[in-house]
C-alpha atoms as a PDB file:
ATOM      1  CA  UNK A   1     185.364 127.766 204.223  1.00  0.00           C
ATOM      2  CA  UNK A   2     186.792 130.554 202.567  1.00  0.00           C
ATOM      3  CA  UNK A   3     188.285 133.436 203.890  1.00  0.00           C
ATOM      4  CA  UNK A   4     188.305 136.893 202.408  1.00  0.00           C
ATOM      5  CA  UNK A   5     191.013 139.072 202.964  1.00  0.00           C
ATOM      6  CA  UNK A   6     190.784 142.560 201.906  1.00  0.00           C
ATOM      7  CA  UNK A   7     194.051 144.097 202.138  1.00  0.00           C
ATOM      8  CA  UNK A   8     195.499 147.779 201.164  1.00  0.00           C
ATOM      9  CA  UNK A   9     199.707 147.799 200.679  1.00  0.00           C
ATOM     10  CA  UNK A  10     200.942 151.557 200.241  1.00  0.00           C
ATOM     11  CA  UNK A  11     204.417 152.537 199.179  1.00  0.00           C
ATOM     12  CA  UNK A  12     205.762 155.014 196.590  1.00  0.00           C
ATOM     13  CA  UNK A  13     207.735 152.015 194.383  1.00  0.00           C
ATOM     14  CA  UNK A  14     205.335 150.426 192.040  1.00  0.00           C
ATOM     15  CA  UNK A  15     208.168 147.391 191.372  1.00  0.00           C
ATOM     16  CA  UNK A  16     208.309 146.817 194.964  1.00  0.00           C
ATOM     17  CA  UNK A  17     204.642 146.817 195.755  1.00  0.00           C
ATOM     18  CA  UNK A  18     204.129 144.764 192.930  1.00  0.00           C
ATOM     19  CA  UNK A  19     206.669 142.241 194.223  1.00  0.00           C
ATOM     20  CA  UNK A  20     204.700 141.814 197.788  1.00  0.00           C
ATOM     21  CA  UNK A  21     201.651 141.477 196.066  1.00  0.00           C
ATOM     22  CA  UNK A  22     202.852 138.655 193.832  1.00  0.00           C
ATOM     23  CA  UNK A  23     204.649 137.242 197.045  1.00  0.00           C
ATOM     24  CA  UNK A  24     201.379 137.142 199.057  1.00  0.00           C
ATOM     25  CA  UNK A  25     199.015 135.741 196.370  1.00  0.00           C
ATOM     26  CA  UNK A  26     201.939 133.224 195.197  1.00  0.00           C
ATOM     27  CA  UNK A  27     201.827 131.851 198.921  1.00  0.00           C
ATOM     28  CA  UNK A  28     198.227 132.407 200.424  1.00  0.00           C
ATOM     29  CA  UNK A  29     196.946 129.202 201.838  1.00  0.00           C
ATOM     30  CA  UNK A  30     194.260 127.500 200.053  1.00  0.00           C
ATOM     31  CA  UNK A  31     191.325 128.812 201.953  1.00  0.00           C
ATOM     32  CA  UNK A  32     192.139 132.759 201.742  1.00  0.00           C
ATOM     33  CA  UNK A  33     191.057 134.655 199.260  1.00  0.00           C
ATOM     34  CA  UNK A  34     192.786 138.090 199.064  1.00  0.00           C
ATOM     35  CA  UNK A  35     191.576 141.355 197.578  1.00  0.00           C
ATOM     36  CA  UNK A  36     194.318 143.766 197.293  1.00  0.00           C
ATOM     37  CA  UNK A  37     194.522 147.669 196.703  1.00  0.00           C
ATOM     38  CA  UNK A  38     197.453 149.776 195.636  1.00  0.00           C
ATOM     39  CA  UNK A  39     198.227 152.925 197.082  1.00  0.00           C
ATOM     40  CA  UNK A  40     201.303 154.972 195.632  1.00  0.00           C
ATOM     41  CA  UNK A  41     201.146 157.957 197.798  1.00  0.00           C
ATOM     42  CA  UNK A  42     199.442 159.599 201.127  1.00  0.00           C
ATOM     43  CA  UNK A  43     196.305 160.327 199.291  1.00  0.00           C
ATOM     44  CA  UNK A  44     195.727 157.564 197.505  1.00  0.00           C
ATOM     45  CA  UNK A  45     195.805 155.283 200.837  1.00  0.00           C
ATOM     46  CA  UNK A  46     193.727 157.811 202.518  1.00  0.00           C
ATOM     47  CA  UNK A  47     191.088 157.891 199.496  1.00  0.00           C
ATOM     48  CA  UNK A  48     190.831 153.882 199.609  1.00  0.00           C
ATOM     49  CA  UNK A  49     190.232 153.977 203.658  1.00  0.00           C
ATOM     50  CA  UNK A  50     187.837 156.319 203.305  1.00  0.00           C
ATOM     51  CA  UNK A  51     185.871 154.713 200.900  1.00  0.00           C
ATOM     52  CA  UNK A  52     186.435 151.179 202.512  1.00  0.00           C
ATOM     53  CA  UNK A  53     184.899 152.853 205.775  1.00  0.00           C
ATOM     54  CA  UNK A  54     181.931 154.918 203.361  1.00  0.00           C
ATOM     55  CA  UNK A  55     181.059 151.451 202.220  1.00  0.00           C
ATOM     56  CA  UNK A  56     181.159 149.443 205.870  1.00  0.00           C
ATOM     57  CA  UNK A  57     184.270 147.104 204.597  1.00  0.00           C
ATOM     58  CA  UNK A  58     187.143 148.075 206.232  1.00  0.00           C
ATOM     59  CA  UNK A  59     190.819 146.253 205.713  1.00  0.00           C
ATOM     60  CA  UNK A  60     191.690 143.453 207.409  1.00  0.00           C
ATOM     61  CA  UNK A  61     195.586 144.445 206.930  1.00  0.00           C
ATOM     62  CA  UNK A  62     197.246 147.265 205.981  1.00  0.00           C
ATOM     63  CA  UNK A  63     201.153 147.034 204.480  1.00  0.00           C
ATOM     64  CA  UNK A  64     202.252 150.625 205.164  1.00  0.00           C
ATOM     65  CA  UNK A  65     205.692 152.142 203.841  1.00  0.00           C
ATOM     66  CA  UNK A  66     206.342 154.773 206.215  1.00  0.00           C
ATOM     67  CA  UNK A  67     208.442 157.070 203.575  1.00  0.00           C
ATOM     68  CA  UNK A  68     205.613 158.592 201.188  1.00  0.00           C
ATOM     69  CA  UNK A  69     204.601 161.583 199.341  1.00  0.00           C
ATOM     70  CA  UNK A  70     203.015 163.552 201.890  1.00  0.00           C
ATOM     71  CA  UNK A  71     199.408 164.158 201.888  1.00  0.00           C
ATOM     72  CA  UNK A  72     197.651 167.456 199.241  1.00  0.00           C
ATOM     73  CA  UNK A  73     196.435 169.201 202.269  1.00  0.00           C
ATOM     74  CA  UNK A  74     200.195 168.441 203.813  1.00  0.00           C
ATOM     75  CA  UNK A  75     197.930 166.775 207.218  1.00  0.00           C
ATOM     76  CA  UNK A  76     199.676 164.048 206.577  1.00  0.00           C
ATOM     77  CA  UNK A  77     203.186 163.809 205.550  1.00  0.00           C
ATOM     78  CA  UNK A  78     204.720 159.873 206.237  1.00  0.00           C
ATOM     79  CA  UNK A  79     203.146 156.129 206.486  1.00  0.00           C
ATOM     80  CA  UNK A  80     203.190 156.705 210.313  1.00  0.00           C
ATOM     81  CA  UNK A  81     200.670 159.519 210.189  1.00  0.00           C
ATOM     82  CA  UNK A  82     198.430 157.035 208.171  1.00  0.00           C
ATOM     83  CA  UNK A  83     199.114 154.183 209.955  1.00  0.00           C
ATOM     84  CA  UNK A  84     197.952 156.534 213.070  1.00  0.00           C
ATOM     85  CA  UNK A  85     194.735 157.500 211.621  1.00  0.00           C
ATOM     86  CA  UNK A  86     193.885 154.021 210.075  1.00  0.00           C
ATOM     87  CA  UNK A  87     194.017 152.751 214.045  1.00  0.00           C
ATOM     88  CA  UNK A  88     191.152 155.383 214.555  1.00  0.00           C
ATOM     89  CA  UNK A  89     188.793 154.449 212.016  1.00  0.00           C
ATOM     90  CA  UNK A  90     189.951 150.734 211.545  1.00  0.00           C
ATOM     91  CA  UNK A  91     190.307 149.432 214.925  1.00  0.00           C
ATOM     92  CA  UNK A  92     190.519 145.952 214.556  1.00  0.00           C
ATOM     93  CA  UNK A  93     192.887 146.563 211.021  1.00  0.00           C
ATOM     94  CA  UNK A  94     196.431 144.995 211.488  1.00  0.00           C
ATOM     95  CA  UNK A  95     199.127 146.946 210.279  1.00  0.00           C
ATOM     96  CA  UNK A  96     202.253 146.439 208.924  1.00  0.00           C
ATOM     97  CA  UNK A  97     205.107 148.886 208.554  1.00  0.00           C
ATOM     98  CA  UNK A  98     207.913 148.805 206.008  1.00  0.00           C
ATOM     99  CA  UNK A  99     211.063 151.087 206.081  1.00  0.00           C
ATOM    100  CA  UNK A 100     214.346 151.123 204.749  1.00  0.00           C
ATOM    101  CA  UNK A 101     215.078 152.917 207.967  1.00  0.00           C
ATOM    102  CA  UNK A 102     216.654 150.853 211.021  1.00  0.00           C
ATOM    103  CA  UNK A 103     217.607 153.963 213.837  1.00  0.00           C
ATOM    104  CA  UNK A 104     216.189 152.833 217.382  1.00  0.00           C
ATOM    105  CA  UNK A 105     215.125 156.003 217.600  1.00  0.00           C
ATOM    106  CA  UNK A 106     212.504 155.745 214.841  1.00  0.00           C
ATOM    107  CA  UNK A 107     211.991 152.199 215.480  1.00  0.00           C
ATOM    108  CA  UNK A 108     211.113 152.663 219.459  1.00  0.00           C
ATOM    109  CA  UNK A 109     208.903 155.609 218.456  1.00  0.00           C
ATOM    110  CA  UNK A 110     206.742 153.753 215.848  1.00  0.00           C
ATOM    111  CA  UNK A 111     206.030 151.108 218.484  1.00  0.00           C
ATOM    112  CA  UNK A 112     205.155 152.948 221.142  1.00  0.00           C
ATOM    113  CA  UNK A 113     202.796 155.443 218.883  1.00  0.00           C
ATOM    114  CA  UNK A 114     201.784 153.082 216.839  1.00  0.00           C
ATOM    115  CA  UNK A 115     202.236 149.212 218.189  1.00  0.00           C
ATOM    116  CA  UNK A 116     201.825 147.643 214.735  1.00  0.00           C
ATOM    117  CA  UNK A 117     201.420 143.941 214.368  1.00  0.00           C
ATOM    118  CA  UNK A 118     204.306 143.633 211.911  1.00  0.00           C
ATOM    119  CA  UNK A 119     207.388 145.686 211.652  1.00  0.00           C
ATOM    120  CA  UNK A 120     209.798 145.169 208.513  1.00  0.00           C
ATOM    121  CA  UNK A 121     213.122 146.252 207.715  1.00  0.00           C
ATOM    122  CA  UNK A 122     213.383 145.972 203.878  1.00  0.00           C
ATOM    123  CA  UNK A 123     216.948 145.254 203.784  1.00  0.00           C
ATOM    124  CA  UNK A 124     215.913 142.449 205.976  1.00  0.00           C
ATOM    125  CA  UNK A 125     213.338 141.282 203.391  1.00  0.00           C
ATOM    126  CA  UNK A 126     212.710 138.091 201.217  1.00  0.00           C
ATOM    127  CA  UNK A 127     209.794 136.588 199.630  1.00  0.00           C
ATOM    128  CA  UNK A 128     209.829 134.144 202.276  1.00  0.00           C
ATOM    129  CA  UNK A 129     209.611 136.612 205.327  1.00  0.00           C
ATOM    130  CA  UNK A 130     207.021 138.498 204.076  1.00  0.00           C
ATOM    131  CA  UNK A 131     205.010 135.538 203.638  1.00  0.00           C
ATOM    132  CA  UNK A 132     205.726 133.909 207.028  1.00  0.00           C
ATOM    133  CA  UNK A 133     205.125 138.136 208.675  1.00  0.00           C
ATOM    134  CA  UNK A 134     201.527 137.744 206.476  1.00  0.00           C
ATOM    135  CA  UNK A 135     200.651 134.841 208.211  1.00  0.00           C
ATOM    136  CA  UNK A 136     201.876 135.206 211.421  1.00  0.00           C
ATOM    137  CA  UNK A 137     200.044 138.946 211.573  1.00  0.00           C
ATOM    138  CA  UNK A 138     196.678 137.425 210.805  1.00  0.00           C
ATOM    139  CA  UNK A 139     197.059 134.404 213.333  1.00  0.00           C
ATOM    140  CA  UNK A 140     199.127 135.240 216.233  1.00  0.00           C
ATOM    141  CA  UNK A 141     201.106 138.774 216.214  1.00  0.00           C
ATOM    142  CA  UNK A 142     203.565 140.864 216.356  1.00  0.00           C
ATOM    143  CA  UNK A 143     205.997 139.785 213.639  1.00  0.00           C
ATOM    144  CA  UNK A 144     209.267 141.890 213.903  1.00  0.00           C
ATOM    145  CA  UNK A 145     212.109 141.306 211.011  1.00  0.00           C
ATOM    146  CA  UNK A 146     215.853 140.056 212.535  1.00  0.00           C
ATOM    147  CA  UNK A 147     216.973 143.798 212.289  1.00  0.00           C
ATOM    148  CA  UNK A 148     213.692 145.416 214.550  1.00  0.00           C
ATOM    149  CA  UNK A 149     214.179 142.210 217.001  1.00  0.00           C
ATOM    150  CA  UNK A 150     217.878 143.058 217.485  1.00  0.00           C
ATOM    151  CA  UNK A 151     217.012 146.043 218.661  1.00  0.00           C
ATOM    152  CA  UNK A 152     214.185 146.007 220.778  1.00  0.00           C
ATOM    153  CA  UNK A 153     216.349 143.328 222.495  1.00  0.00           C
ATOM    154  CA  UNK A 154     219.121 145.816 222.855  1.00  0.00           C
ATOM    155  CA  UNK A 155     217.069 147.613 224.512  1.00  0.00           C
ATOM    156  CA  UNK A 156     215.390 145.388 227.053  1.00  0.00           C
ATOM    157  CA  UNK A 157     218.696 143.753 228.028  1.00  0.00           C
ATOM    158  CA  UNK A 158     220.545 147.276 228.340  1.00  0.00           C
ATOM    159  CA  UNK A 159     220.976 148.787 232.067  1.00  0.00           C
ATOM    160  CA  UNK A 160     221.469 152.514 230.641  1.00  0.00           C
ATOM    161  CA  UNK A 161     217.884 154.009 231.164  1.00  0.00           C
ATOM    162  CA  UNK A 162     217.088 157.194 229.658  1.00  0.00           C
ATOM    163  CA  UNK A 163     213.866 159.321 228.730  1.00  0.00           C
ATOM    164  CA  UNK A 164     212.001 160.277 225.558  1.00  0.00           C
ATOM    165  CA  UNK A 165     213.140 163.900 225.218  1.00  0.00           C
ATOM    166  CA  UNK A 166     216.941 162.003 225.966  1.00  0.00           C
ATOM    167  CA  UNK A 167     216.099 159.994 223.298  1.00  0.00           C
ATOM    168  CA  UNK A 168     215.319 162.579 220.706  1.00  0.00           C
ATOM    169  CA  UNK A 169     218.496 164.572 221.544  1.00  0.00           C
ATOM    170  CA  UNK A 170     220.491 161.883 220.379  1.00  0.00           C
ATOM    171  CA  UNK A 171     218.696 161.117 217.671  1.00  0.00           C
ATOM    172  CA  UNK A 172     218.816 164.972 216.358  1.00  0.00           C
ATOM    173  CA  UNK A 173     222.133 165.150 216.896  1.00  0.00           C
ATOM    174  CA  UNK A 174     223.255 161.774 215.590  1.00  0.00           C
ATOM    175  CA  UNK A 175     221.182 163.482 212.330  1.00  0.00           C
ATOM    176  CA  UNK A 176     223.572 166.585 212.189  1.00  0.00           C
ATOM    177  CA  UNK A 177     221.422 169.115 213.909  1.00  0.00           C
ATOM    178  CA  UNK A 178     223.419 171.293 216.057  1.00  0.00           C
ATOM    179  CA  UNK A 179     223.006 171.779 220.236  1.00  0.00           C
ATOM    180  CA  UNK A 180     221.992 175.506 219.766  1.00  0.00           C
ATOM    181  CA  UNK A 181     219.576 174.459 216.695  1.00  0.00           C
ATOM    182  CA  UNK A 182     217.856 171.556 218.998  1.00  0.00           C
ATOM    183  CA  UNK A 183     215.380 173.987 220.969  1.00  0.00           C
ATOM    184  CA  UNK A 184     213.354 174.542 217.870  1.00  0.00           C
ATOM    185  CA  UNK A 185     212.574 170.948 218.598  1.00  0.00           C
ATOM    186  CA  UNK A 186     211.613 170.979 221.904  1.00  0.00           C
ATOM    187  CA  UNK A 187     209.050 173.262 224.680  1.00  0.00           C
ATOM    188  CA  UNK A 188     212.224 173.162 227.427  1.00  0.00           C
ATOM    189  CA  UNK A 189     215.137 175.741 226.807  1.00  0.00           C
ATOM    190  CA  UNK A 190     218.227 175.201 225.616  1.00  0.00           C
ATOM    191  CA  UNK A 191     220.099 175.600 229.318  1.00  0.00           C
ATOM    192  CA  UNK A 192     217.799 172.597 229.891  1.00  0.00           C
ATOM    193  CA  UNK A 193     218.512 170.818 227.041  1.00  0.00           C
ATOM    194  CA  UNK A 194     222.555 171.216 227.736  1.00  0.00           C
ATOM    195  CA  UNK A 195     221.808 169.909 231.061  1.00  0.00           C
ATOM    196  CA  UNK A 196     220.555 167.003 229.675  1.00  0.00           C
ATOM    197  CA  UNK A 197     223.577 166.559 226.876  1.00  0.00           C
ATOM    198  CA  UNK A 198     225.927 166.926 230.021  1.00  0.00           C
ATOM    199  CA  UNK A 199     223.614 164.058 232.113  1.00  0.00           C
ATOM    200  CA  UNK A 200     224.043 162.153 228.806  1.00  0.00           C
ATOM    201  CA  UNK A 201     228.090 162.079 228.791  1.00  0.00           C
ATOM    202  CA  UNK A 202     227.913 161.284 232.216  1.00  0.00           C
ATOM    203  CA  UNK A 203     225.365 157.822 231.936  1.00  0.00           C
ATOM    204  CA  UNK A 204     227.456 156.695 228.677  1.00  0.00           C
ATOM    205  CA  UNK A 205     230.515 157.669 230.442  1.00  0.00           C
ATOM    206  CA  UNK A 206     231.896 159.590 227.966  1.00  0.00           C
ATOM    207  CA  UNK A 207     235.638 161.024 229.328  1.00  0.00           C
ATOM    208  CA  UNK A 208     236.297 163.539 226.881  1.00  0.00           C
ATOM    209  CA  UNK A 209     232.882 165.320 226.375  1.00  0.00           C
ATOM    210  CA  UNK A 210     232.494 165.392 222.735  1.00  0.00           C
ATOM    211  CA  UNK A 211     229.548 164.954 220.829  1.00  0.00           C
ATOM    212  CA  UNK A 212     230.947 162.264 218.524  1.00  0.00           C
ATOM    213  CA  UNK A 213     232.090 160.035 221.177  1.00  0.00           C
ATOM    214  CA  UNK A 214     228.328 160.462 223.461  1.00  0.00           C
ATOM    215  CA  UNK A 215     227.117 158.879 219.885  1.00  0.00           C
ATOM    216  CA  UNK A 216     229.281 156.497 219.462  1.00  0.00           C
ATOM    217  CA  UNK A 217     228.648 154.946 222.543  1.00  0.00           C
ATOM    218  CA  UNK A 218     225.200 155.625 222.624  1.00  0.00           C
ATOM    219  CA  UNK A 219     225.052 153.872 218.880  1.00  0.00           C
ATOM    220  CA  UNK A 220     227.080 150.737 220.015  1.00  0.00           C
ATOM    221  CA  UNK A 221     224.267 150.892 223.111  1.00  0.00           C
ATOM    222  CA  UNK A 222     221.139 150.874 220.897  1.00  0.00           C
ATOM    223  CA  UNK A 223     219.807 153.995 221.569  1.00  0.00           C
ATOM    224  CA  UNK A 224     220.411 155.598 218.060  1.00  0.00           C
END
């Protein structure tokens, strides 16, 4: 019995796309049938879900870059906001995300917001992975690349335990943004938010108090 497999893959490199959608109908097993779209940008993707939902066939997987031309109407301005609103109106849709990006940070966010059935690192990426995350996604998921395993290993295995507004800090800071610039990012003040950068040196143990050595140690940890 055949099996049709409608399937929407979204990133903002035509080559690349191109290259997973020869991959995937190079490698599809005999009884799958796959119809793909081709979305370049925000609206695009958001203009093929809409009309897959308009005409009651909604995708069976979605391959979802998450660095994109944001949206006309600027509501949406990355792959996770569409991979967010693709869970409302297409439940039951797997999703796969693709990034060049590998911070903890961003990975431990996108899987707790988002909980996607595959997560790929491209640097991690050959035409043989991406056929063995296709069918492990549509048969028994999640499929995480090496590089996403590593770390959500790190992080299970570590003993350091620290919150999400903890996390962020580090992750804004390990991006450049200054301590007196990181209340703009946050509803707590910035006493508060020293309080917690002080806490921070104190868990990682850091004996001199500098910025650069808190990540450093929190990079060699997993956390950023």
């Amino acid at each position: 019995m055949i099996e049709t497999l409608r399937i929407l893959m979204t990133d903002d490199h035509p080559m690349i796309i191109e290259g997973y959608q020869n991959t995937l109908l190079a490698t599809k097993k005999e009884n799958q049938e796959l119809q793909i779209d081709i979305a370049n940008n925000c609206d695009q993707s958001l203009n093929f879900m809409r009309k897959a939902i308009d005409i009651e066939k909604p995708y069976h997987i979605l391959f979802m870059d998450i660095s994109l031309p944001p949206s006309s109407d600027g509501d949406f301005t990355s792959g996770e906001d569409l991979a967010k609103y693709a869970r409302r109106i297409m439940p039951k849709c797997k999703i796969i995300m693709l990034t060049m990006f590998n911070e903890p940070y961003r990975i431990h966010n996108i899987i707790k917001d988002i909980d996607p059935e595959g997560f790929l690192i491209k640097s991690d990426l050959t035409s043989r992975e991406l056929a063995s995350a296709f069918q492990a996604v549509l048969k028994k998921p999640p499929f995480y690349s090496a590089s996403v395993s590593n770390i959500i290993r790190k992080t299970i295995v570590n003993t350091i335990s620290i919150d999400e507004i903890d996390r962020k800090i580090l992750y804004l800071l390990s991006q450049g943004v200054r301590t007196k610039s990181l209340k703009d990012h946050f509803e707590i003040s910035l006493s508060a938010i020293e309080k917690r950068k002080k806490q921070l040196k104190l868990i990682f143990d850091v004996q001199d108090g500098s910025d650069e050595n808190l990540l450093a140690v929190a990079k060699k940890e997993g956390f950023i």
